[in-house]
N, C-alpha and C. Protein backbone atom coordinates (compact mmCIF):
# COMPACT_ATOMS: atom_id res chain seq x y z
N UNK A 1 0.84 -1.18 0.00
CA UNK A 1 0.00 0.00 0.00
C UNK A 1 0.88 1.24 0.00
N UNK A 2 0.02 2.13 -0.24
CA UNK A 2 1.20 3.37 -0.60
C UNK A 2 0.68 4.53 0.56
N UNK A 3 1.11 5.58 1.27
CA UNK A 3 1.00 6.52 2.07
C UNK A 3 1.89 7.48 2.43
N UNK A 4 1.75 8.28 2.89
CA UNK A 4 2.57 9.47 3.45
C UNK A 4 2.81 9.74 4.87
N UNK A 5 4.30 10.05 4.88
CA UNK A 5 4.72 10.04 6.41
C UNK A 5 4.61 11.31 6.63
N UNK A 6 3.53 11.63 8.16
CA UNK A 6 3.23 12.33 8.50
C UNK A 6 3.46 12.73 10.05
N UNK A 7 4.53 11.66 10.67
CA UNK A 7 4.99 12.01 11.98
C UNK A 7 6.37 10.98 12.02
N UNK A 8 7.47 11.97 12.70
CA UNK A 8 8.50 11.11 12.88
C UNK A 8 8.83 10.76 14.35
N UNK A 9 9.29 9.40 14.57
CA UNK A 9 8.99 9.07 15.64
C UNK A 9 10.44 8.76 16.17
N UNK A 10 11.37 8.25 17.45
CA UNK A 10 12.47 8.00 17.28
C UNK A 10 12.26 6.60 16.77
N UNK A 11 14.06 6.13 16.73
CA UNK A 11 13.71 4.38 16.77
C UNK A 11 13.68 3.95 15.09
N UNK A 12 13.65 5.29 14.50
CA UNK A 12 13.58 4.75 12.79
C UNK A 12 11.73 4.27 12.89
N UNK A 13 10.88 4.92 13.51
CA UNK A 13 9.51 4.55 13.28
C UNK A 13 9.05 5.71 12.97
N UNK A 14 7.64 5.73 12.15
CA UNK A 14 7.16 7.00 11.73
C UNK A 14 5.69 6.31 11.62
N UNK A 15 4.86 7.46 11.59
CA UNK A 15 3.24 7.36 11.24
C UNK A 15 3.51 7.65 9.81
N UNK A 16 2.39 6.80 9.53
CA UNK A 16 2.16 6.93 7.68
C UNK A 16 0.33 6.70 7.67
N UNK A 17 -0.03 7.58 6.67
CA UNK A 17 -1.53 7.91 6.81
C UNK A 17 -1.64 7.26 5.03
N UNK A 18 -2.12 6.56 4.77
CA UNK A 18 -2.51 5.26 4.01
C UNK A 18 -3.47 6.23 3.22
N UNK A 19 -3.58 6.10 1.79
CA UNK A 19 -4.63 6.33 1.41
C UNK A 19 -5.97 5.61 1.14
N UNK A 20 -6.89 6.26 1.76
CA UNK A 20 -8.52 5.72 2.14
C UNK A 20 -8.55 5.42 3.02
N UNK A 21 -7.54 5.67 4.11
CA UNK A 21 -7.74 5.43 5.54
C UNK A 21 -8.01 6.03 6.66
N UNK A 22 -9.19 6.62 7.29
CA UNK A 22 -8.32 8.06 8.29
C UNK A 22 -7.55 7.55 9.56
N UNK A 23 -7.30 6.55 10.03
CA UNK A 23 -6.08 6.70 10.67
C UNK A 23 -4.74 6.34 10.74
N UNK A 24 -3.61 7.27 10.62
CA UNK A 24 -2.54 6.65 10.26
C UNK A 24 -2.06 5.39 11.13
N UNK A 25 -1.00 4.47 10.66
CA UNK A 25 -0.52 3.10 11.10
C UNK A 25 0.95 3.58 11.28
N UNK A 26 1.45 2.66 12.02
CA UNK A 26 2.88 2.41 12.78
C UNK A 26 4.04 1.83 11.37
N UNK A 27 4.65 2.81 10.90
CA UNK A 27 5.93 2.27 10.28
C UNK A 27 7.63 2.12 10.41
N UNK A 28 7.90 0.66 10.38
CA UNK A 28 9.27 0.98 10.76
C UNK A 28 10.37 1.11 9.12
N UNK A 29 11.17 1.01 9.35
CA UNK A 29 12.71 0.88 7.83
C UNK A 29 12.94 -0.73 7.66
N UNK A 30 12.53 -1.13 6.39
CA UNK A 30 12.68 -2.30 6.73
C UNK A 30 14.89 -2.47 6.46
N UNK A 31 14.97 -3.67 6.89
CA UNK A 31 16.63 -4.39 6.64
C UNK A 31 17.52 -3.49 5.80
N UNK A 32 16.97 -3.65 3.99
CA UNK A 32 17.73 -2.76 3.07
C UNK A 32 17.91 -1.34 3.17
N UNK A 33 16.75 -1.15 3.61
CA UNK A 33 16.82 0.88 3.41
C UNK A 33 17.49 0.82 4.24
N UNK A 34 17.67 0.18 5.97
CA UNK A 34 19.02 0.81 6.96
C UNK A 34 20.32 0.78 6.47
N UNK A 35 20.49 -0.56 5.56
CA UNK A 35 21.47 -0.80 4.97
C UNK A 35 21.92 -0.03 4.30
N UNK A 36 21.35 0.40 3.06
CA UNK A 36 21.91 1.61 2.32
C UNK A 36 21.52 3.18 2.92
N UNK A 37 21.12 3.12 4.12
CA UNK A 37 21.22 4.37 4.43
C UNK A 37 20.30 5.37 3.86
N UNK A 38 19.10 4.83 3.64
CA UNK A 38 18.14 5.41 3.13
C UNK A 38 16.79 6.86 4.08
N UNK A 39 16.71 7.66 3.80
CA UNK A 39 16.91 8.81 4.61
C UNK A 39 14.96 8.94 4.27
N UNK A 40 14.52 9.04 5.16
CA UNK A 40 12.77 9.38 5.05
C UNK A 40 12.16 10.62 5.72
N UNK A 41 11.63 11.46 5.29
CA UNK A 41 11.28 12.79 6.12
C UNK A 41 9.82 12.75 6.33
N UNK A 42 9.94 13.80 6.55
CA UNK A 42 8.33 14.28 6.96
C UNK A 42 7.58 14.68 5.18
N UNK A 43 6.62 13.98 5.29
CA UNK A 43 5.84 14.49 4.04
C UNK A 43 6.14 13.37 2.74
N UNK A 44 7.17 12.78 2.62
CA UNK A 44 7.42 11.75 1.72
C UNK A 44 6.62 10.58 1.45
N UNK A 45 6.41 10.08 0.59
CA UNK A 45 5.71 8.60 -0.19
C UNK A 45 6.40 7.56 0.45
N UNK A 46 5.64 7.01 0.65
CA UNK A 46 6.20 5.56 0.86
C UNK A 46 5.13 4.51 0.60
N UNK A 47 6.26 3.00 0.06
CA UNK A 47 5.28 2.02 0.30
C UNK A 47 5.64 1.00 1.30
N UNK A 48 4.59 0.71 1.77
CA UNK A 48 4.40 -0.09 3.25
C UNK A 48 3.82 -1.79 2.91
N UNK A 49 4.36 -2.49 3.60
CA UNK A 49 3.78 -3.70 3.75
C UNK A 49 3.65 -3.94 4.84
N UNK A 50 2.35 -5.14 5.11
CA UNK A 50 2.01 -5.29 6.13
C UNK A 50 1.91 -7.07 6.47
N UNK A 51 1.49 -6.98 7.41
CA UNK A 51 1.62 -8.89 7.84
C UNK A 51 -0.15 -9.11 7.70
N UNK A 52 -0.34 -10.67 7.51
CA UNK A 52 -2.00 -10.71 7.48
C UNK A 52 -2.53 -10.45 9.17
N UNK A 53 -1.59 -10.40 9.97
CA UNK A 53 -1.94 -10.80 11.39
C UNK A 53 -1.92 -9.38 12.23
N UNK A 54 -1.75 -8.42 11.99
CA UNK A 54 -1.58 -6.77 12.56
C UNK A 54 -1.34 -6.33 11.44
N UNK A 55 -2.42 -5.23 11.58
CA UNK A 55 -2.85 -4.33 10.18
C UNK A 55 -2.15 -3.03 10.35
N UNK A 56 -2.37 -2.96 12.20
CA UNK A 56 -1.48 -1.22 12.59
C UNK A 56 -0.38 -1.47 12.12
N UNK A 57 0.50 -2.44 12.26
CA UNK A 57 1.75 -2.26 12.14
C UNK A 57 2.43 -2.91 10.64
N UNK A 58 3.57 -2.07 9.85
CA UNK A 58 4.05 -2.61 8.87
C UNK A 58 5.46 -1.91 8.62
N UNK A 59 5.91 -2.46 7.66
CA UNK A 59 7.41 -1.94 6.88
C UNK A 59 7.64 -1.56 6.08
N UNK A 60 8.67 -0.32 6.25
CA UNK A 60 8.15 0.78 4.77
C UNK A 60 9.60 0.05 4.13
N UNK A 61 9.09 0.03 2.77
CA UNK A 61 10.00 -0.88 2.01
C UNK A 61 10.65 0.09 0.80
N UNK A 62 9.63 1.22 0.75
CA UNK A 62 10.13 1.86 -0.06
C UNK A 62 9.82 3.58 -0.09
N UNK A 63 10.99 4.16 -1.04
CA UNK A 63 10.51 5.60 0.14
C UNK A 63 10.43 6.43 -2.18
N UNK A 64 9.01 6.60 -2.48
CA UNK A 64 8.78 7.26 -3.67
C UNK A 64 8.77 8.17 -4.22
């Protein structure tokens, strides 16, 4: 799913507000982006995946 980060949190976690959703969900960096050092701000795209088992929570895999 695709959304926008709209709060930065410490810890490499951020809120991301999903589109068609009104409340934003819990995102962390997944493995690669720490790896390469991949940098996410306030206001940026991202896409998120999630597990079938917790919907709040997922991994932003990619920053668009």
């Amino acid at each position: 799913m695709q959304g926008t980060v709209v709060e930065v949190l410490p810890n490499a976690m951020f809120r991301v507000q999903l589109e068609g959703m009104e409340r934003p969900v819990m995102g962390v960096i997944s493995g690669k982006m720490r790896m390469h050092n991949i940098k996410i701000l306030l206001g940026d795209s991202v896409d998120i995946e999630f597990s079938a088992y917790d919907l709040t929570k997922g991994r932003i895999t990619r920053r668009n």
